[in-house]
PDB file of N, CA and C in Angstrom:
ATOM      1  N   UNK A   1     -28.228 -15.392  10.769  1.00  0.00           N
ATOM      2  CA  UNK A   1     -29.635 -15.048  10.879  1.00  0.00           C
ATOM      3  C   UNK A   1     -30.479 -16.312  10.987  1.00  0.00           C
ATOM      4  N   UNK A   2     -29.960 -17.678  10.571  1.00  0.00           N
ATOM      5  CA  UNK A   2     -30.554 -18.649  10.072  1.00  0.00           C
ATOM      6  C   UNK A   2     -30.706 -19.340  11.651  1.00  0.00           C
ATOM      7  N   UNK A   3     -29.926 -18.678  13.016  1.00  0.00           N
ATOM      8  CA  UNK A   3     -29.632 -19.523  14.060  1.00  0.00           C
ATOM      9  C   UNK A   3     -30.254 -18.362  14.936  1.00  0.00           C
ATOM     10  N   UNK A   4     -30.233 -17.025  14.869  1.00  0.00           N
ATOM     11  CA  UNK A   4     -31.483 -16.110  15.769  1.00  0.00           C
ATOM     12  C   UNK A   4     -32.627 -16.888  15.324  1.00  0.00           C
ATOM     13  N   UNK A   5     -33.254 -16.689  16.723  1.00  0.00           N
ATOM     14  CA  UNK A   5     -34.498 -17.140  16.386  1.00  0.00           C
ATOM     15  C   UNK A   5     -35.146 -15.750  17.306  1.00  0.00           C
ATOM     16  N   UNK A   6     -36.644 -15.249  16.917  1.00  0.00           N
ATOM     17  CA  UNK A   6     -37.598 -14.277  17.126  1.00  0.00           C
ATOM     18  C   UNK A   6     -39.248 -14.940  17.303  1.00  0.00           C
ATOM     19  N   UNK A   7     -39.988 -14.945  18.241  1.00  0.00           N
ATOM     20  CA  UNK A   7     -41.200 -15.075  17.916  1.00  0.00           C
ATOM     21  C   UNK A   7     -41.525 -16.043  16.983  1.00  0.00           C
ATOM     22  N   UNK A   8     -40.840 -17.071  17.572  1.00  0.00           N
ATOM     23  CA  UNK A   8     -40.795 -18.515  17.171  1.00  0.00           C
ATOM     24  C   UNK A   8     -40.022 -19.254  15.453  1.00  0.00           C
ATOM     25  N   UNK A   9     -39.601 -17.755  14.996  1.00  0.00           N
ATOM     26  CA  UNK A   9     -38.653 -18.529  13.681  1.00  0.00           C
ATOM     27  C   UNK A   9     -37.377 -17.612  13.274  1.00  0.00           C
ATOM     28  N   UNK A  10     -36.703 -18.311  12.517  1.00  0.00           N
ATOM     29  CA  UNK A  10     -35.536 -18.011  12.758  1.00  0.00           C
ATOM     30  C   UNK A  10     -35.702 -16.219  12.330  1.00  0.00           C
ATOM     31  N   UNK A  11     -34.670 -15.339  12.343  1.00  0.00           N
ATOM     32  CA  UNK A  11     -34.842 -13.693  12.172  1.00  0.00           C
ATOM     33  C   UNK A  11     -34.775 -13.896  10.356  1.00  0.00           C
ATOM     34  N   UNK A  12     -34.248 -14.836   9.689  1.00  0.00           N
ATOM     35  CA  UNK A  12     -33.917 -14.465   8.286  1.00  0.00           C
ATOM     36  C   UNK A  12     -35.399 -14.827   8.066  1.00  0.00           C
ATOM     37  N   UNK A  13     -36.294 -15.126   8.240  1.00  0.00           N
ATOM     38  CA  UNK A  13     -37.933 -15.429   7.623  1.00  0.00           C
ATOM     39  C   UNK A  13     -38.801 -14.098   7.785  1.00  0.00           C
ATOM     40  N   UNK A  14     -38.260 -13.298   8.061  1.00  0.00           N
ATOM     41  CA  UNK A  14     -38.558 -11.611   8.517  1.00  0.00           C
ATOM     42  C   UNK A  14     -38.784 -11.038   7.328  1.00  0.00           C
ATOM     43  N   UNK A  15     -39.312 -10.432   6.312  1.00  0.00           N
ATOM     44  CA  UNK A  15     -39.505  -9.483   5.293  1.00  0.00           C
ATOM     45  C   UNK A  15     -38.845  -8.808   5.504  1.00  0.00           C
ATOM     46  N   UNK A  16     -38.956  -7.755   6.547  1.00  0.00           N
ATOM     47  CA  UNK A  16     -37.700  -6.541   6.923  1.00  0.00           C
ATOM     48  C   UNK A  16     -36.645  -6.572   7.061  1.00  0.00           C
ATOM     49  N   UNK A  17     -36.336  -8.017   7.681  1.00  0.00           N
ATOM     50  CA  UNK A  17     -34.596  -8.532   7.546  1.00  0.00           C
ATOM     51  C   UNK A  17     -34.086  -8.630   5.594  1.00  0.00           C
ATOM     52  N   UNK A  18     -35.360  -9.486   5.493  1.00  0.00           N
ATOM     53  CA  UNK A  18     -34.852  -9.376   4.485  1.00  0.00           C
ATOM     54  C   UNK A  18     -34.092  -8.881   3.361  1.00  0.00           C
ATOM     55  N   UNK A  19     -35.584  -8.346   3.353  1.00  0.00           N
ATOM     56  CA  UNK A  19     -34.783  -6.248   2.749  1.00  0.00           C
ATOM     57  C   UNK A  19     -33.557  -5.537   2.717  1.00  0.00           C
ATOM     58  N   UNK A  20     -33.252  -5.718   4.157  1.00  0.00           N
ATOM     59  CA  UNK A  20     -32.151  -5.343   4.791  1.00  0.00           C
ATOM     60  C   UNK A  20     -31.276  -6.175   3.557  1.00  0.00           C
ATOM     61  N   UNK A  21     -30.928  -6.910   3.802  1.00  0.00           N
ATOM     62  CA  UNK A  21     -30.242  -8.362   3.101  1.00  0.00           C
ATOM     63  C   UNK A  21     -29.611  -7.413   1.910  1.00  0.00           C
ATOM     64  N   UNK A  22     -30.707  -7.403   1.152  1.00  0.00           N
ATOM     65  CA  UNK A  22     -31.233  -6.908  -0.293  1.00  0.00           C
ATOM     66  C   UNK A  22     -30.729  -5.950  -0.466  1.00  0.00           C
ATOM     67  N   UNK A  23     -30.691  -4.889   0.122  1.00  0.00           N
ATOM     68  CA  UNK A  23     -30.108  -3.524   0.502  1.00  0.00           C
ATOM     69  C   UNK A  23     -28.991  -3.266   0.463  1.00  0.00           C
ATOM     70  N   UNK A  24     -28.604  -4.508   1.763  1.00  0.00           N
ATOM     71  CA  UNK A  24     -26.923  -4.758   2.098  1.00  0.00           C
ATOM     72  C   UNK A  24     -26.287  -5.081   0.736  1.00  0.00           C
ATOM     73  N   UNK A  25     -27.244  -6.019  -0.247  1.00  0.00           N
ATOM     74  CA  UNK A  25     -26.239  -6.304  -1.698  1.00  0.00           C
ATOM     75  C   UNK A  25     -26.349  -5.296  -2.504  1.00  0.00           C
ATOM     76  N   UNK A  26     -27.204  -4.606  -2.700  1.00  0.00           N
ATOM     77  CA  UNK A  26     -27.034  -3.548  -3.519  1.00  0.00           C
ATOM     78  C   UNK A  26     -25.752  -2.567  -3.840  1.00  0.00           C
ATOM     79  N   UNK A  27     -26.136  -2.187  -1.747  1.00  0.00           N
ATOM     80  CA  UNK A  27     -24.905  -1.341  -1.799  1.00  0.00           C
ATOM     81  C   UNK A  27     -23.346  -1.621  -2.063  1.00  0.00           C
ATOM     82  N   UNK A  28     -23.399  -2.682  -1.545  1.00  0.00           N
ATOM     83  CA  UNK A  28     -22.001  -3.750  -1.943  1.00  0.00           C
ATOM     84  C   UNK A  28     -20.947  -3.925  -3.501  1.00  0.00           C
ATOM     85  N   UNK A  29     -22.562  -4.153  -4.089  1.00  0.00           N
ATOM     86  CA  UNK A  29     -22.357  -4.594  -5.435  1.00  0.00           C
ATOM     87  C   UNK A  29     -22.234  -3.141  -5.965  1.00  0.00           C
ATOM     88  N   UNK A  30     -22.837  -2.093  -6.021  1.00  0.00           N
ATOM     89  CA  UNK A  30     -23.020  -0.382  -5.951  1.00  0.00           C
ATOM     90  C   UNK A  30     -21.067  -0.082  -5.907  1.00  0.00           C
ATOM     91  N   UNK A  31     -20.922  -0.426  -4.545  1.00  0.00           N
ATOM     92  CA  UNK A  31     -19.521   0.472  -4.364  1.00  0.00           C
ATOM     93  C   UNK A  31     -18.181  -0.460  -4.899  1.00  0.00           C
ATOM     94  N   UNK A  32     -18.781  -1.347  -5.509  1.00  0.00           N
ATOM     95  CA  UNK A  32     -17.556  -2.280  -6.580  1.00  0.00           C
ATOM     96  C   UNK A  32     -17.199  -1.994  -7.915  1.00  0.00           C
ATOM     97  N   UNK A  33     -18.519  -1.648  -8.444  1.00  0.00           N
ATOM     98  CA  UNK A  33     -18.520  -0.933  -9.696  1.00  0.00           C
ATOM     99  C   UNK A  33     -17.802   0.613  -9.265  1.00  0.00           C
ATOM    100  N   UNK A  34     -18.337   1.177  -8.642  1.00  0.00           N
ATOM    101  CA  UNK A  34     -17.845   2.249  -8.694  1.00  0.00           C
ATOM    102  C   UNK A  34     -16.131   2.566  -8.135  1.00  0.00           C
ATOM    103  N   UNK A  35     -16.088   1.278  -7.046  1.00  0.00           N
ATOM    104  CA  UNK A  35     -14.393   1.604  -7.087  1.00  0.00           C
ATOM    105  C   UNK A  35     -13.520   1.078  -8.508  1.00  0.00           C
ATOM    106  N   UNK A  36     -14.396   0.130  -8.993  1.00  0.00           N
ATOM    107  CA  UNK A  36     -13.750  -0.637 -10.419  1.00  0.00           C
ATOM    108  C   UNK A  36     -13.404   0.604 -11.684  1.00  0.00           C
ATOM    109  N   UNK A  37     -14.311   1.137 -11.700  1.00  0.00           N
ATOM    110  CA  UNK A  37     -14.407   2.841 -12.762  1.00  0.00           C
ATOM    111  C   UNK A  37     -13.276   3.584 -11.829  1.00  0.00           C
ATOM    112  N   UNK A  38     -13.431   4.127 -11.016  1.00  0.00           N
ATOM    113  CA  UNK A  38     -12.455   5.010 -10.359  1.00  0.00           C
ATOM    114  C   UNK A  38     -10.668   4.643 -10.860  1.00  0.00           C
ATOM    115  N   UNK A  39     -10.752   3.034 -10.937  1.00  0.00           N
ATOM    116  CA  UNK A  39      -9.072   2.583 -10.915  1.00  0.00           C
ATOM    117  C   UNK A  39      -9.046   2.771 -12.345  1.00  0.00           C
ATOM    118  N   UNK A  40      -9.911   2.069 -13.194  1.00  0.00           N
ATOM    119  CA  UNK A  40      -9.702   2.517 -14.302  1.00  0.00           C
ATOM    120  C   UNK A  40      -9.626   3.879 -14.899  1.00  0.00           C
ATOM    121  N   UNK A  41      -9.967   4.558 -14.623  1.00  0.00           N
ATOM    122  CA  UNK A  41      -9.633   6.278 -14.690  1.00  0.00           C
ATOM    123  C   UNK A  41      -8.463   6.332 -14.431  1.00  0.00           C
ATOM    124  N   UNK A  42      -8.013   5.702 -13.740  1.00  0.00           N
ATOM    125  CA  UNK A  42      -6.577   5.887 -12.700  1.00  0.00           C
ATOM    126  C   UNK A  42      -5.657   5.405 -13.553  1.00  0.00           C
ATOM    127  N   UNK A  43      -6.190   4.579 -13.825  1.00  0.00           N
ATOM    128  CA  UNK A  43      -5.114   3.362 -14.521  1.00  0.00           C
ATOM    129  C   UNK A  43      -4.756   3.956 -15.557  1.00  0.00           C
ATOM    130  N   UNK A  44      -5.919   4.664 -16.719  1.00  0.00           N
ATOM    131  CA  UNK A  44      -6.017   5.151 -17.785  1.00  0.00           C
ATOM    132  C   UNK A  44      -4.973   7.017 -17.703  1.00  0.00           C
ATOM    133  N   UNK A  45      -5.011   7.261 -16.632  1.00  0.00           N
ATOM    134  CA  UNK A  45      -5.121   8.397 -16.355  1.00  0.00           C
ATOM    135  C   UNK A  45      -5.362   9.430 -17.018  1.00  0.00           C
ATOM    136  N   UNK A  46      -6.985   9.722 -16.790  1.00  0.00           N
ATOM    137  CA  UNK A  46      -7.737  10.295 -16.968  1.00  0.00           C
ATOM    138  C   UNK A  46      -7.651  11.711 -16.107  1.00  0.00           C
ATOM    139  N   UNK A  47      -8.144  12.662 -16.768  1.00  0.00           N
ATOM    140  CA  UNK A  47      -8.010  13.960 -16.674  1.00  0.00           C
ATOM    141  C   UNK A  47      -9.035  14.169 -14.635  1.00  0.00           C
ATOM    142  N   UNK A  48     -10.095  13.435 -14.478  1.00  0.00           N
ATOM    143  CA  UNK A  48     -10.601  13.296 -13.755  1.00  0.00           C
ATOM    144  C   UNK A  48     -10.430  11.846 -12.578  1.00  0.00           C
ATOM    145  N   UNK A  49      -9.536  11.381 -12.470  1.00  0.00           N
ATOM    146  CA  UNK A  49      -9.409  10.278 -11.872  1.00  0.00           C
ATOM    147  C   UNK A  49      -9.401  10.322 -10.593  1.00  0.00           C
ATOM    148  N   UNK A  50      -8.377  11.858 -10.347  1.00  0.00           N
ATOM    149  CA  UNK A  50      -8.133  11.752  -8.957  1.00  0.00           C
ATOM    150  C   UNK A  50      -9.633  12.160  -7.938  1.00  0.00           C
ATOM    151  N   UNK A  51     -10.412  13.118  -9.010  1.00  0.00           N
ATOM    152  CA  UNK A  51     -12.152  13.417  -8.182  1.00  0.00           C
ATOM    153  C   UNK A  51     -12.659  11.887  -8.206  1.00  0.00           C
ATOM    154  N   UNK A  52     -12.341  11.406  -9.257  1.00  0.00           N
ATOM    155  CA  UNK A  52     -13.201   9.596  -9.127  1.00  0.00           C
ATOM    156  C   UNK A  52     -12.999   8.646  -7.976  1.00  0.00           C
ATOM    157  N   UNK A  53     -11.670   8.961  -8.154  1.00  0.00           N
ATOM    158  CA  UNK A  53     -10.640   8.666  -6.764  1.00  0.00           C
ATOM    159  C   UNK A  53     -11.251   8.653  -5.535  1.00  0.00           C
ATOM    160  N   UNK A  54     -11.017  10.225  -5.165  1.00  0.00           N
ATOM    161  CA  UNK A  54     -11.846  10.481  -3.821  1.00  0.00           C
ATOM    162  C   UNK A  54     -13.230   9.972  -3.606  1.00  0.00           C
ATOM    163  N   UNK A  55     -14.123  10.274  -4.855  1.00  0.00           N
ATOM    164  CA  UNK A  55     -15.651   9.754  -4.860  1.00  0.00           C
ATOM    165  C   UNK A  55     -15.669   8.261  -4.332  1.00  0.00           C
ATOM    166  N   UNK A  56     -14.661   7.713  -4.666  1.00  0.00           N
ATOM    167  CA  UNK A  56     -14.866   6.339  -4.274  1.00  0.00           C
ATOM    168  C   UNK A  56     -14.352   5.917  -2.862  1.00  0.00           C
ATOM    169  N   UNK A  57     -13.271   6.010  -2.880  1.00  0.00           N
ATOM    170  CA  UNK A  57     -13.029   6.376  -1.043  1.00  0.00           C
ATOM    171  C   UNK A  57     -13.930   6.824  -0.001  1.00  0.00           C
ATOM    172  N   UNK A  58     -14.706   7.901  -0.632  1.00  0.00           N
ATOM    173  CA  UNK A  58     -15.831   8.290  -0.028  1.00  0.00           C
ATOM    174  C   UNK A  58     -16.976   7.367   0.345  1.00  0.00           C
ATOM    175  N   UNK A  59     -17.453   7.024  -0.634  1.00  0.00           N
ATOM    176  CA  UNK A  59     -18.231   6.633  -0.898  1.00  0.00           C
ATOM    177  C   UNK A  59     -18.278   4.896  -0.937  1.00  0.00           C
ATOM    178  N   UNK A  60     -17.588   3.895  -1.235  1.00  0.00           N
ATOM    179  CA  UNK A  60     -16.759   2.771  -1.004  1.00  0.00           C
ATOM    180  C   UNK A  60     -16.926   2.522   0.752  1.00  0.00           C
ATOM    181  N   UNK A  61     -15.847   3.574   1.183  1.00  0.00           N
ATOM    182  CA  UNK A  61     -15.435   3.173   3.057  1.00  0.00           C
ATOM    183  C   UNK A  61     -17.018   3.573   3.881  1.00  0.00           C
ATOM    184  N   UNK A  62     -17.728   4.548   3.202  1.00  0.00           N
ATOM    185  CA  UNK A  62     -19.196   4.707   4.110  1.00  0.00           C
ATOM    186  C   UNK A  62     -19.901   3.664   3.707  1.00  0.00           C
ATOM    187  N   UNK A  63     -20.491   3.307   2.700  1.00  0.00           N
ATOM    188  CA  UNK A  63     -21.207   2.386   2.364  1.00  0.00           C
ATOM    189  C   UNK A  63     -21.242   0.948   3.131  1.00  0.00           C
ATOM    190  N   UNK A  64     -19.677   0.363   2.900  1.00  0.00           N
ATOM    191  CA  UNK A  64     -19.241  -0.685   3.321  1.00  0.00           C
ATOM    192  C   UNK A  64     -18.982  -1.173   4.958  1.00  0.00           C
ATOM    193  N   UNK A  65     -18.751   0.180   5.356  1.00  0.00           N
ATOM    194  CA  UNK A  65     -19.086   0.441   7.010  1.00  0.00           C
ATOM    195  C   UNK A  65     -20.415   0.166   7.486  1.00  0.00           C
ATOM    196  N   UNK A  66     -21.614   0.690   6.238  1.00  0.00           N
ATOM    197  CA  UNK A  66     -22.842   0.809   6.827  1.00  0.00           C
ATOM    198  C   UNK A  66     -23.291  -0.864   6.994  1.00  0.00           C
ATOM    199  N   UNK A  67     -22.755  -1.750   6.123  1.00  0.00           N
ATOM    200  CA  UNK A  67     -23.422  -2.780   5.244  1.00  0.00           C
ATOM    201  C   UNK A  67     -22.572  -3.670   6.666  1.00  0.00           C
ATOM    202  N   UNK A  68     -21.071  -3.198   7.115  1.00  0.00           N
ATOM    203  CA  UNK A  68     -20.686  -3.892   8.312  1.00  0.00           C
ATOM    204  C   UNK A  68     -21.551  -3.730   9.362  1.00  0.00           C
ATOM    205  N   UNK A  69     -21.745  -2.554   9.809  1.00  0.00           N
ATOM    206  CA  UNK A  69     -22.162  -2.025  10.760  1.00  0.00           C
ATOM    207  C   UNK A  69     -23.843  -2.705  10.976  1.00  0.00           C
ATOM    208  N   UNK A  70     -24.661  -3.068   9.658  1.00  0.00           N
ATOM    209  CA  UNK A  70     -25.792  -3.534   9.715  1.00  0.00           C
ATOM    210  C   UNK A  70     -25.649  -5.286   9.972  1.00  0.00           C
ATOM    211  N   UNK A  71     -25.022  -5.471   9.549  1.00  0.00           N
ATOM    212  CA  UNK A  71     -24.367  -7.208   9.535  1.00  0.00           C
ATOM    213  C   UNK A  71     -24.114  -7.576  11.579  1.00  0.00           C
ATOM    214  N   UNK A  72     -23.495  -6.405  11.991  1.00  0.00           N
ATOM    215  CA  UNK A  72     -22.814  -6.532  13.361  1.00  0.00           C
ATOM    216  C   UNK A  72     -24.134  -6.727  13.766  1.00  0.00           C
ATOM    217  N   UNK A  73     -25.279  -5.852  13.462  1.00  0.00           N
ATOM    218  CA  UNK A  73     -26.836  -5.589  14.222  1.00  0.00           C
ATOM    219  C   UNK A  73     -27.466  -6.974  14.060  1.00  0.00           C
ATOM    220  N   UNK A  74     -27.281  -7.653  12.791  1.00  0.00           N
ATOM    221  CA  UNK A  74     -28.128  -8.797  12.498  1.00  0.00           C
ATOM    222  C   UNK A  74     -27.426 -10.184  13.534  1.00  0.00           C
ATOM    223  N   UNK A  75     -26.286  -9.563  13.579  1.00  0.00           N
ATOM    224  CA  UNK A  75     -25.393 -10.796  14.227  1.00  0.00           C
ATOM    225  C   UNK A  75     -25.835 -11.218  16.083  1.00  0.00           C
ATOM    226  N   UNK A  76     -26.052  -9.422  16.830  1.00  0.00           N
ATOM    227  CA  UNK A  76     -26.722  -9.410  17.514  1.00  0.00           C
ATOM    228  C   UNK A  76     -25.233  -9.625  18.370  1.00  0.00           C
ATOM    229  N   UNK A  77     -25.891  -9.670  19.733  1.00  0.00           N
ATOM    230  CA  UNK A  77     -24.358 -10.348  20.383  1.00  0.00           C
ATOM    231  C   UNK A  77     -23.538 -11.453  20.252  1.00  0.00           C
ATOM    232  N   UNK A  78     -23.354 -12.135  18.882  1.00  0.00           N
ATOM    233  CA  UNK A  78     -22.461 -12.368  18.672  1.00  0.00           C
ATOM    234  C   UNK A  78     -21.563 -11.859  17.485  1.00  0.00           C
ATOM    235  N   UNK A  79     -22.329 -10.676  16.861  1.00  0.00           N
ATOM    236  CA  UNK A  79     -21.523 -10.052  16.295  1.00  0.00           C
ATOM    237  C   UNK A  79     -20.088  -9.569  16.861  1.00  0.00           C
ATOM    238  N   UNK A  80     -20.424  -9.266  18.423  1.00  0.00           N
ATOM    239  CA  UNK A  80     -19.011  -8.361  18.612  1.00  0.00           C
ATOM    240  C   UNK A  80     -17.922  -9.609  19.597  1.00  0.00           C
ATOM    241  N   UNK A  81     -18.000 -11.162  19.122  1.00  0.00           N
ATOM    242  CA  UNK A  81     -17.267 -12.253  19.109  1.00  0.00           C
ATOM    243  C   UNK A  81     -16.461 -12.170  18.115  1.00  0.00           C
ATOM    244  N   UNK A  82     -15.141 -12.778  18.104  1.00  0.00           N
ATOM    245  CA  UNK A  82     -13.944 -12.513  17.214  1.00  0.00           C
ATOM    246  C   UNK A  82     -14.405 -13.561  16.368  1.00  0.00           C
ATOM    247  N   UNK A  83     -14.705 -15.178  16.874  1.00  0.00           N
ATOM    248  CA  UNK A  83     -15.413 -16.333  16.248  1.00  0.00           C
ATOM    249  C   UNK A  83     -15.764 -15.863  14.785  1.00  0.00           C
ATOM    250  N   UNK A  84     -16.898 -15.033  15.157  1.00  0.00           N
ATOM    251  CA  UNK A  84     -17.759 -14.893  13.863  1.00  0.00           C
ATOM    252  C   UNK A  84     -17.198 -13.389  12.807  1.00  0.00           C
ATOM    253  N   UNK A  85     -15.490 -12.931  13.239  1.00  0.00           N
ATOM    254  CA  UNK A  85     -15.292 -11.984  12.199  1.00  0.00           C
ATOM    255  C   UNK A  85     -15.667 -10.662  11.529  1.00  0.00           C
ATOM    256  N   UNK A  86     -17.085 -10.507  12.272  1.00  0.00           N
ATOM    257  CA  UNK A  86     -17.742  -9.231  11.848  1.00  0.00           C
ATOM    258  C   UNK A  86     -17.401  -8.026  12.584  1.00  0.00           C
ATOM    259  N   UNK A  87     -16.593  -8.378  14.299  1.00  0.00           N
ATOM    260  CA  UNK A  87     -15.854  -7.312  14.925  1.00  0.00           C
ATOM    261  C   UNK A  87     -14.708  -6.697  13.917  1.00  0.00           C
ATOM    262  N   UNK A  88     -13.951  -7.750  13.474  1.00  0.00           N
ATOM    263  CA  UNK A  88     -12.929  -6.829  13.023  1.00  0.00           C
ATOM    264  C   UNK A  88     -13.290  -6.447  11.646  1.00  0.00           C
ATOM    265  N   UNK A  89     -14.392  -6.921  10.572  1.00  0.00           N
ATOM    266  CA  UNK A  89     -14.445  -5.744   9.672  1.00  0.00           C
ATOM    267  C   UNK A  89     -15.015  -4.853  10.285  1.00  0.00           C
ATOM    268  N   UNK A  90     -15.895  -4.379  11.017  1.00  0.00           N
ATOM    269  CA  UNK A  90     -16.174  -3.198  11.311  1.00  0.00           C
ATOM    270  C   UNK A  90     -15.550  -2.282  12.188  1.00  0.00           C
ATOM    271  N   UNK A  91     -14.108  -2.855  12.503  1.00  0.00           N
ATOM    272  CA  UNK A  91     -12.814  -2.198  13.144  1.00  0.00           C
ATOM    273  C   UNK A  91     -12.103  -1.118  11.847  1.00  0.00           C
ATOM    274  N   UNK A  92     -11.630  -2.851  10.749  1.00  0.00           N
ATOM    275  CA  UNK A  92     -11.367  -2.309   9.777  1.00  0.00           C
ATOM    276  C   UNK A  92     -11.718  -1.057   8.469  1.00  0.00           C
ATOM    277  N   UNK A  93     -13.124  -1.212   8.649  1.00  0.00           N
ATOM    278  CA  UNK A  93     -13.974  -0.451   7.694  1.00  0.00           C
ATOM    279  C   UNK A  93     -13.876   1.284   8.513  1.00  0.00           C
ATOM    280  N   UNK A  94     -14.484   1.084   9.612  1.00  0.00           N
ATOM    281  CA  UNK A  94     -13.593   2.940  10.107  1.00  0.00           C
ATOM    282  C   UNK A  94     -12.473   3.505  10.238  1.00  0.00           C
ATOM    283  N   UNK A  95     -11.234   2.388  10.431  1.00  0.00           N
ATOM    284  CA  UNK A  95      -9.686   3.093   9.990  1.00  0.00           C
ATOM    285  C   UNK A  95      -9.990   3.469   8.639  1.00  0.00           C
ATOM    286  N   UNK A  96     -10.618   2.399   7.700  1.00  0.00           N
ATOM    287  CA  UNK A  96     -10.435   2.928   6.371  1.00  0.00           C
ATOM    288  C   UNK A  96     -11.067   4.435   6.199  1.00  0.00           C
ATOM    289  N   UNK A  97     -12.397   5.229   6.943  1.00  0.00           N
ATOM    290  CA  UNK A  97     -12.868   6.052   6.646  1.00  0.00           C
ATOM    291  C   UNK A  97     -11.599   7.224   7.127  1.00  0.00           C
ATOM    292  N   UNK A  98     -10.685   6.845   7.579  1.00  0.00           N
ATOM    293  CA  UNK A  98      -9.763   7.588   8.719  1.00  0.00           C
ATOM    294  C   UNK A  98      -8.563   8.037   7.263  1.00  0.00           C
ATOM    295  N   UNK A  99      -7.924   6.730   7.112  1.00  0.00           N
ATOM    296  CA  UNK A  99      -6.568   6.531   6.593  1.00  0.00           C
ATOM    297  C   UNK A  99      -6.702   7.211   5.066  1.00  0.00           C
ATOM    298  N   UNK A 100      -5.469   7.112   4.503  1.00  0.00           N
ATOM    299  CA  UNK A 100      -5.112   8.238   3.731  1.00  0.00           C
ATOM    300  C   UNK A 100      -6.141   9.096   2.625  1.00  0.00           C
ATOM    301  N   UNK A 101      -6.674  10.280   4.220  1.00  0.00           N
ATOM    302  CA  UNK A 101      -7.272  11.221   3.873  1.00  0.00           C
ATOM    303  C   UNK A 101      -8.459  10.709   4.608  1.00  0.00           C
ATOM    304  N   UNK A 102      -9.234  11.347   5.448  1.00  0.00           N
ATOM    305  CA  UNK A 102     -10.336  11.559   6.454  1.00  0.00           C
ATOM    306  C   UNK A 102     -10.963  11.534   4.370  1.00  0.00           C
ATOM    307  N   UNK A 103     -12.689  11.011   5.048  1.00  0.00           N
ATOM    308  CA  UNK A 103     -13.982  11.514   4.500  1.00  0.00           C
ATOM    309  C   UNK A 103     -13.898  12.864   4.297  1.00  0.00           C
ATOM    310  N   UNK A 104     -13.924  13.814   5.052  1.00  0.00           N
ATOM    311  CA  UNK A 104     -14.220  15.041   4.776  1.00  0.00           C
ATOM    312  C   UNK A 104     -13.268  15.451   4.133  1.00  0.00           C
ATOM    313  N   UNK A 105     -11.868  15.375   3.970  1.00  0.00           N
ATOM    314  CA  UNK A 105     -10.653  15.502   3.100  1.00  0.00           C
ATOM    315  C   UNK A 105     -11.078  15.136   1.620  1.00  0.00           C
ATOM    316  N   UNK A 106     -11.618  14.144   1.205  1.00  0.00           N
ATOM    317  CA  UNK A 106     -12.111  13.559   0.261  1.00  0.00           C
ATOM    318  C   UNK A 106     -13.603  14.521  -0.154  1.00  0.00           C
ATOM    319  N   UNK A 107     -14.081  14.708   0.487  1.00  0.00           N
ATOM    320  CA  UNK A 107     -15.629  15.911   0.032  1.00  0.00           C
ATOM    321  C   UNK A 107     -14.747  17.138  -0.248  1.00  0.00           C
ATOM    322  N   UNK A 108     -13.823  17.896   0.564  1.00  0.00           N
ATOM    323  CA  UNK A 108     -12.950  19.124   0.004  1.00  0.00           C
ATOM    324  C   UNK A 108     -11.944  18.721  -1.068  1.00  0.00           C
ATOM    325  N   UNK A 109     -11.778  18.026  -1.730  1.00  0.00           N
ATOM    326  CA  UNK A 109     -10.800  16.987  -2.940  1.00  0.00           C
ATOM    327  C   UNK A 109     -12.085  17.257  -4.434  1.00  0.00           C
ATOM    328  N   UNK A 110     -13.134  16.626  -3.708  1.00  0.00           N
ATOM    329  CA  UNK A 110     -14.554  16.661  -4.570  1.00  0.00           C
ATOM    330  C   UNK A 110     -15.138  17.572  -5.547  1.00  0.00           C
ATOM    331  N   UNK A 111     -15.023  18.419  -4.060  1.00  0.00           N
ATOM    332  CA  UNK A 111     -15.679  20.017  -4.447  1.00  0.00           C
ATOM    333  C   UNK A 111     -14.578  20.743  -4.713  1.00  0.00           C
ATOM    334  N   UNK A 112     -13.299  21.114  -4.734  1.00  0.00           N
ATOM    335  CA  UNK A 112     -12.560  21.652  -5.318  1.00  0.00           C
ATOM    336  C   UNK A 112     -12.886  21.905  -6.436  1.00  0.00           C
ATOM    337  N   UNK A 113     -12.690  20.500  -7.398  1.00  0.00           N
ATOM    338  CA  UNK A 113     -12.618  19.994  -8.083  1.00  0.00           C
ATOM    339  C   UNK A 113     -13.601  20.160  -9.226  1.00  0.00           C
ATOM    340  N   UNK A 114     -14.767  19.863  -8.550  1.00  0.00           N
ATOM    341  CA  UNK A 114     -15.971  20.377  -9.267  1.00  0.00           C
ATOM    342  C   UNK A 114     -16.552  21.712  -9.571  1.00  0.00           C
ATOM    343  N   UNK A 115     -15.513  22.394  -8.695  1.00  0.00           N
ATOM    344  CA  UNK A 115     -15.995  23.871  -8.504  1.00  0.00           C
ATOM    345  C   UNK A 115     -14.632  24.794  -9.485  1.00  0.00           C
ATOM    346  N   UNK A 116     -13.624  23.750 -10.114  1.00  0.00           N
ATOM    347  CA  UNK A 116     -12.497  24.174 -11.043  1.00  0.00           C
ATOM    348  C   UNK A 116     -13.321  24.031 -12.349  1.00  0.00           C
ATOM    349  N   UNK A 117     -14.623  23.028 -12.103  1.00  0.00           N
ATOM    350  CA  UNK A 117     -14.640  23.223 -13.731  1.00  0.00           C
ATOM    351  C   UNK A 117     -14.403  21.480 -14.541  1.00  0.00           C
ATOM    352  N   UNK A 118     -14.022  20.686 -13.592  1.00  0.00           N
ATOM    353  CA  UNK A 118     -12.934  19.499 -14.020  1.00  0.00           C
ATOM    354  C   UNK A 118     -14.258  18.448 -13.574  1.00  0.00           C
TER     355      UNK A 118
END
């Protein structure tokens, strides 16, 4: 961001980029904690681990897609250069929404689940 430049300064001097920024860590920092609780449930094995489980898969692979997917935008065309690395997490980050167990596999895992009572 520090090397786009916009209307004479670089794009990171933007408020709205900023934000973005800000946003991007939230969610980041957001889906770490929450995959960190999930393993520990796991680890512990907890009566509920495997709904924590899915919640985090869920929720983890979208997030982290979005936070790629916004990074690729800031990068601009050179996001989708191998150079700068942000092609292949955001290769990586949608197999993950794919691989063992689709998103929506994980929302019917959820709601089962929640709807047993558990």
């Amino acid at each position: 961001m520090a090397e786009r430049k916009a209307f004479g300064k670089s794009i990171d001097q933007f408020q709205a980029l900023q934000f973005r920024l800000a946003d991007m860590e939230v969610k980041l920092c957001s889906a770490r904690v929450f995959l960190r609780h999930a393993a520990a449930k796991l680890d512990a094995q907890a009566a509920d681990a495997t709904k924590f489980c899915a919640m985090a898969k869920l929720y983890v692979t979208d997030a982290c897609f979005e936070v790629a997917n916004d990074c690729l935008q800031l990068h601009g065309g050179y996001g989708y250069l191998a150079d700068y690395g942000i092609e292949k997490i955001v290769r990586d980050l949608r197999v993950h929404q794919i691989l063992e167990g689709t998103n929506e596999i994980m929302r019917v895992i959820i709601s089962r689940q929640m709807l047993a009572g558990r």
